[in-house]
N, C-alpha and C. Protein backbone atom coordinates (compact mmCIF):
# COMPACT_ATOMS: atom_id res chain seq x y z
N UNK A 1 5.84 0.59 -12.75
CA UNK A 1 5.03 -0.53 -13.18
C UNK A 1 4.56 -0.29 -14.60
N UNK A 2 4.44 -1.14 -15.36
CA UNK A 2 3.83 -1.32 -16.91
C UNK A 2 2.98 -1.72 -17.34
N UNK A 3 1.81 -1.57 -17.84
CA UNK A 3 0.49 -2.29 -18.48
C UNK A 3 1.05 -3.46 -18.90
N UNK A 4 0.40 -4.08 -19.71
CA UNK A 4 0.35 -4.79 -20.95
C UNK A 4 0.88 -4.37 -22.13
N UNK A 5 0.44 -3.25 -22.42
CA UNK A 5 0.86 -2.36 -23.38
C UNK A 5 1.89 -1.76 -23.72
N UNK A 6 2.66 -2.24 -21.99
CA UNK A 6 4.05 -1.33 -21.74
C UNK A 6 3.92 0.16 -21.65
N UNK A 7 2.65 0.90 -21.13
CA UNK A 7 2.79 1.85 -20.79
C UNK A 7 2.86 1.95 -19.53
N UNK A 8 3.49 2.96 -18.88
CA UNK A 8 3.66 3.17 -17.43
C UNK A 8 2.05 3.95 -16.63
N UNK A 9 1.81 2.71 -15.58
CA UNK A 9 0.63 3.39 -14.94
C UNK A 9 1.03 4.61 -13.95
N UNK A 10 0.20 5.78 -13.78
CA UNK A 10 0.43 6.90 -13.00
C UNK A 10 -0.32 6.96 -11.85
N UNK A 11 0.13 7.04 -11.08
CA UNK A 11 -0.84 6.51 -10.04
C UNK A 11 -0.76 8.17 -8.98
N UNK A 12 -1.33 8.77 -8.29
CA UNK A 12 -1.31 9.77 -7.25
C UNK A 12 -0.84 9.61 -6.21
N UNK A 13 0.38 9.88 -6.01
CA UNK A 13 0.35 9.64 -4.26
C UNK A 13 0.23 10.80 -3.24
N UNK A 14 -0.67 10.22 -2.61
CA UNK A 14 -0.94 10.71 -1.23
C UNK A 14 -0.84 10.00 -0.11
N UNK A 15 -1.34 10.60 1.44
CA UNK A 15 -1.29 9.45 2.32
C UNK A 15 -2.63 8.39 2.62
N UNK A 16 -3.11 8.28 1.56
CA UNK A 16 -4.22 7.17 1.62
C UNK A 16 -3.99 6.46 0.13
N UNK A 17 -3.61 4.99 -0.25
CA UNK A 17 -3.38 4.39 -0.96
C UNK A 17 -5.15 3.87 -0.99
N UNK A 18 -5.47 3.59 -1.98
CA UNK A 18 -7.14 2.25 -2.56
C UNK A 18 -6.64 0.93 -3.70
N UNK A 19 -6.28 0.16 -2.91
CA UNK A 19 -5.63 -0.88 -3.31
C UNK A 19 -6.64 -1.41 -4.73
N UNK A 20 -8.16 -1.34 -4.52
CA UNK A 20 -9.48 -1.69 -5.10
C UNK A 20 -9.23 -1.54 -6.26
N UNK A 21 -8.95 -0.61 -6.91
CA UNK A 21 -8.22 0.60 -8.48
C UNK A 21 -7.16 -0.88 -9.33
N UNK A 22 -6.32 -1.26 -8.59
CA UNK A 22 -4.88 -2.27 -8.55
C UNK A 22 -5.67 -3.98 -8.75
N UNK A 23 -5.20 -4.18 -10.55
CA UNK A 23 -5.27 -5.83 -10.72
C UNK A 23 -4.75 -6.47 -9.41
N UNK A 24 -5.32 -7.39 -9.07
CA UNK A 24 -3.98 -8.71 -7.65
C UNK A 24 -3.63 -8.70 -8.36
N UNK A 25 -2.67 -9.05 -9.26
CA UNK A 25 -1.93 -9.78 -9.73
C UNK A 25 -0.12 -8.49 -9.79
N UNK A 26 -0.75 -6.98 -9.68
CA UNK A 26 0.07 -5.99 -9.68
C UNK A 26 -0.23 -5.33 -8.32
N UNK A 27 -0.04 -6.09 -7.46
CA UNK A 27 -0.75 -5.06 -5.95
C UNK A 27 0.95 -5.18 -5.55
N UNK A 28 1.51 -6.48 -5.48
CA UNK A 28 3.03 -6.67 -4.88
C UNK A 28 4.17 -5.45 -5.07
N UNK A 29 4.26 -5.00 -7.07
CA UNK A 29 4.94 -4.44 -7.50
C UNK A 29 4.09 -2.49 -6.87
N UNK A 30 3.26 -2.92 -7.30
CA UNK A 30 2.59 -1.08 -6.74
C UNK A 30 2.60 -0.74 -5.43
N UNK A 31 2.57 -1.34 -4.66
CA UNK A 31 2.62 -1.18 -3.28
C UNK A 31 4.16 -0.96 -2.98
N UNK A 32 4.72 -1.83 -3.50
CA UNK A 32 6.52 -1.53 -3.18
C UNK A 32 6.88 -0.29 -3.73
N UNK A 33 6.46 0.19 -4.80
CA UNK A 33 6.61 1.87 -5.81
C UNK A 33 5.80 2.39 -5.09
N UNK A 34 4.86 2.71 -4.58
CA UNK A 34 4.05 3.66 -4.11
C UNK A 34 4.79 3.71 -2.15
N UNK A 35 5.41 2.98 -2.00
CA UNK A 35 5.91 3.12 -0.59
C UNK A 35 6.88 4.00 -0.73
N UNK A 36 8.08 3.54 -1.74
CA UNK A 36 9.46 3.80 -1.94
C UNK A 36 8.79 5.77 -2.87
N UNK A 37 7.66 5.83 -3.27
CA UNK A 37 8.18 7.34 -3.60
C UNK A 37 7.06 7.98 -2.42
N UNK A 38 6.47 7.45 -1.66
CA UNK A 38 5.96 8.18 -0.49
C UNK A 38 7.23 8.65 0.46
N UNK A 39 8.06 7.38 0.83
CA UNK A 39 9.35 7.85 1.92
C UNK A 39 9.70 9.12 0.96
N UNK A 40 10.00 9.11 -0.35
CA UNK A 40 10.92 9.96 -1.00
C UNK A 40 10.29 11.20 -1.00
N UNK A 41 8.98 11.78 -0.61
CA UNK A 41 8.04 12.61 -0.63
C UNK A 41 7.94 13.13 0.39
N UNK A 42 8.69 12.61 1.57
CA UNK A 42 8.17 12.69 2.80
C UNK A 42 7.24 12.35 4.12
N UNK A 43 6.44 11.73 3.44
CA UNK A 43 5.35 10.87 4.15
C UNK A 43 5.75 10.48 5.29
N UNK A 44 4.99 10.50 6.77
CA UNK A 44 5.55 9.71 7.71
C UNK A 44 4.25 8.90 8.24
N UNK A 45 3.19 8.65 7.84
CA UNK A 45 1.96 8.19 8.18
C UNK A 45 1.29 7.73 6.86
N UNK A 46 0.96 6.30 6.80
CA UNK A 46 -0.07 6.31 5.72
C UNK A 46 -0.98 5.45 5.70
N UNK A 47 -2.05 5.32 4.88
CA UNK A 47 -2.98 4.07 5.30
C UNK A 47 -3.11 3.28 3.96
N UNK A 48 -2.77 2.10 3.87
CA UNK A 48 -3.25 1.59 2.68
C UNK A 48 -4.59 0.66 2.81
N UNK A 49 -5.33 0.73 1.85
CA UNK A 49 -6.82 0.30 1.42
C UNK A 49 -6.57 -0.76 1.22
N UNK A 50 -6.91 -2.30 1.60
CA UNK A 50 -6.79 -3.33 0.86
C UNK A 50 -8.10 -4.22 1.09
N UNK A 51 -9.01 -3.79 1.54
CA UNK A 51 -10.16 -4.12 1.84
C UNK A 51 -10.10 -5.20 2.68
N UNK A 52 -11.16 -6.04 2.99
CA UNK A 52 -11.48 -7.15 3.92
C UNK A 52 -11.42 -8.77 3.62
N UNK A 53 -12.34 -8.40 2.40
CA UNK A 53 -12.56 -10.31 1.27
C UNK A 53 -12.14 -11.39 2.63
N UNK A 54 -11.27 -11.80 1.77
CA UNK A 54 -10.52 -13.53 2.24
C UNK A 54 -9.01 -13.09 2.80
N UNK A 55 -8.51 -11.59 2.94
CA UNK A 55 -7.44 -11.50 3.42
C UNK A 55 -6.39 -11.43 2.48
N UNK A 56 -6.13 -11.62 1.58
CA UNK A 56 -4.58 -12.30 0.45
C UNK A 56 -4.23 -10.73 0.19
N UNK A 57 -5.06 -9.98 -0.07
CA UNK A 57 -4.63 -8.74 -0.36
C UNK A 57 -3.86 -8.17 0.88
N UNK A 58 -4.71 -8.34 2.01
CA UNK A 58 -3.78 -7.67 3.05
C UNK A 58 -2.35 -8.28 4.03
N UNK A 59 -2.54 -9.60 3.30
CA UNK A 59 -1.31 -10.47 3.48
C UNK A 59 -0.15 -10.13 2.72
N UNK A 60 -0.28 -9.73 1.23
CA UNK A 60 0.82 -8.92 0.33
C UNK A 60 0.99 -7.77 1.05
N UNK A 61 0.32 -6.73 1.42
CA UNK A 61 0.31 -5.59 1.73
C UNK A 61 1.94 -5.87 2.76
N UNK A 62 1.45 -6.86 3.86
CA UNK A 62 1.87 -6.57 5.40
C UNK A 62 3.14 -7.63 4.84
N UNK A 63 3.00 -8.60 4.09
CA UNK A 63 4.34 -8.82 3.70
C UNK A 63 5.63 -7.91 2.95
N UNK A 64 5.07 -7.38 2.54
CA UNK A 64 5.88 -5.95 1.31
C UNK A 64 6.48 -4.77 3.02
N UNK A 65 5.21 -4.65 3.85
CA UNK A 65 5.90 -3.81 4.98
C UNK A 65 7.05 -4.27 5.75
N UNK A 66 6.44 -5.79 6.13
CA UNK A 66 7.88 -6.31 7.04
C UNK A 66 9.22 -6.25 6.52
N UNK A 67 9.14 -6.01 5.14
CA UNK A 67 10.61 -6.23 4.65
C UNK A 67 11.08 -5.26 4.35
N UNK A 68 10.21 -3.63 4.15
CA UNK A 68 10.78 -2.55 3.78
C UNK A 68 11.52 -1.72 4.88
N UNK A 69 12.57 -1.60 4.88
CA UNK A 69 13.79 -1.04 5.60
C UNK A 69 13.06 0.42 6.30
N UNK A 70 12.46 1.11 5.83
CA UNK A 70 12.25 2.48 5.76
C UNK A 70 10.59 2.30 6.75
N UNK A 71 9.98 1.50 6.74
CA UNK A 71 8.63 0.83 7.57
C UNK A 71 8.78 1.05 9.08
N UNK A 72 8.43 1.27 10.27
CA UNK A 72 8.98 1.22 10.94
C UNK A 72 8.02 0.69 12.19
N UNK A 73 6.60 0.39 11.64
CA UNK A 73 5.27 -0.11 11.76
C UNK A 73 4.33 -0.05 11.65
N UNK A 74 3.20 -0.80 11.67
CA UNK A 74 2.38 -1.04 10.45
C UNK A 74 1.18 -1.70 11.48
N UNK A 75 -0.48 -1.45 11.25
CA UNK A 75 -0.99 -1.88 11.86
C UNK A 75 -2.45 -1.66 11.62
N UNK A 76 -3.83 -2.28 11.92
CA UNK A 76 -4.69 -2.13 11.30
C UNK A 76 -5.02 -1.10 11.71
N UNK A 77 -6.00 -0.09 10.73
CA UNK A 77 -6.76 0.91 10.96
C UNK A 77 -7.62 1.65 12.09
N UNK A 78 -7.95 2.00 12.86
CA UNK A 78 -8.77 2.35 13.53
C UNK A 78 -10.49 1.82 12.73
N UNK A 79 -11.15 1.26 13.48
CA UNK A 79 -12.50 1.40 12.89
C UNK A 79 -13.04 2.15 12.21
N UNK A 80 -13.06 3.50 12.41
CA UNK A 80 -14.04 4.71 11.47
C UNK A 80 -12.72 4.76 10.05
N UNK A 81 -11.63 4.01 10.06
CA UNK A 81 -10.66 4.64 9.15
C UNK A 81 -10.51 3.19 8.02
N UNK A 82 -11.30 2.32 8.45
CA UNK A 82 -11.11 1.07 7.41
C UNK A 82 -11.12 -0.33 8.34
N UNK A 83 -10.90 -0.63 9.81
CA UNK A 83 -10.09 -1.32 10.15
C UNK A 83 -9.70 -2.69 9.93
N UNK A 84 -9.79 -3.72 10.46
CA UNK A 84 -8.84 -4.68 9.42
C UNK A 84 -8.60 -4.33 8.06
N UNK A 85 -9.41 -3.87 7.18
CA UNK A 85 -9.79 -3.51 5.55
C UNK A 85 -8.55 -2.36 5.13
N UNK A 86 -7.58 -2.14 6.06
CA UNK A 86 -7.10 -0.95 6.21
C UNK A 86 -5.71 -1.07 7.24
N UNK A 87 -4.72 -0.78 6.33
CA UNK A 87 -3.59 -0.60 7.37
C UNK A 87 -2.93 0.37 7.66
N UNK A 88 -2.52 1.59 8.32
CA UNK A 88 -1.84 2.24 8.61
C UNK A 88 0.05 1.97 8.98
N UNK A 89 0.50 2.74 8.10
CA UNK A 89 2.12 2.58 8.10
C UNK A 89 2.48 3.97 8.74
N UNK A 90 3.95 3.39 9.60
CA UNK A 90 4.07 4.31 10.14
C UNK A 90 5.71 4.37 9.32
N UNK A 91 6.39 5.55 8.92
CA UNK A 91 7.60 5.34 7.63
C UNK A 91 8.27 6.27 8.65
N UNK A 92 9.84 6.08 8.55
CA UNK A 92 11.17 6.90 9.31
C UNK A 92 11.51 8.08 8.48
């Protein structure tokens, strides 16, 4: 992904994504890069942050999962872990 500036943002991956950090307008493209180098990392569990609001955030989120090949399910959080506000992926 690229600023404005055209510099490349660096982002940390681990198995807890904070969507909060992420313009909307770049949640679609970061979420698809931050999936694709978690599988590549190894990851088989993760939770992404997309908080609660009006939902749109966690509608991109769970749309970007249904279509990723490597996803294998996906589902809200446990309560103490975020829940609706919070999705857990489960990756092959």
């Amino acid at each position: 992904m690229r600023t404005e500036d055209d510099e490349p943002i660096r982002i940390p991956i681990t198995d807890v994504f904070d969507l909060h950090t992420i313009p909307p307008r770049d949640v679609g493209a970061v979420v698809e890069e931050y999936l694709i180098e978690a599988h590549r990392m190894g990851y088989r569990a993760l939770r992404i942050i997309h908080g609660r609001g009006i939902g749109a955030q966690r509608e991109t989120v769970r749309s970007i999962l249904s279509r990723t090949p490597f996803v294998t399910e996906f589902r809200d959080a446990p309560a103490e872990a975020g829940g609706w506000g919070a999705t857990i992926v489960t990756l092959r």
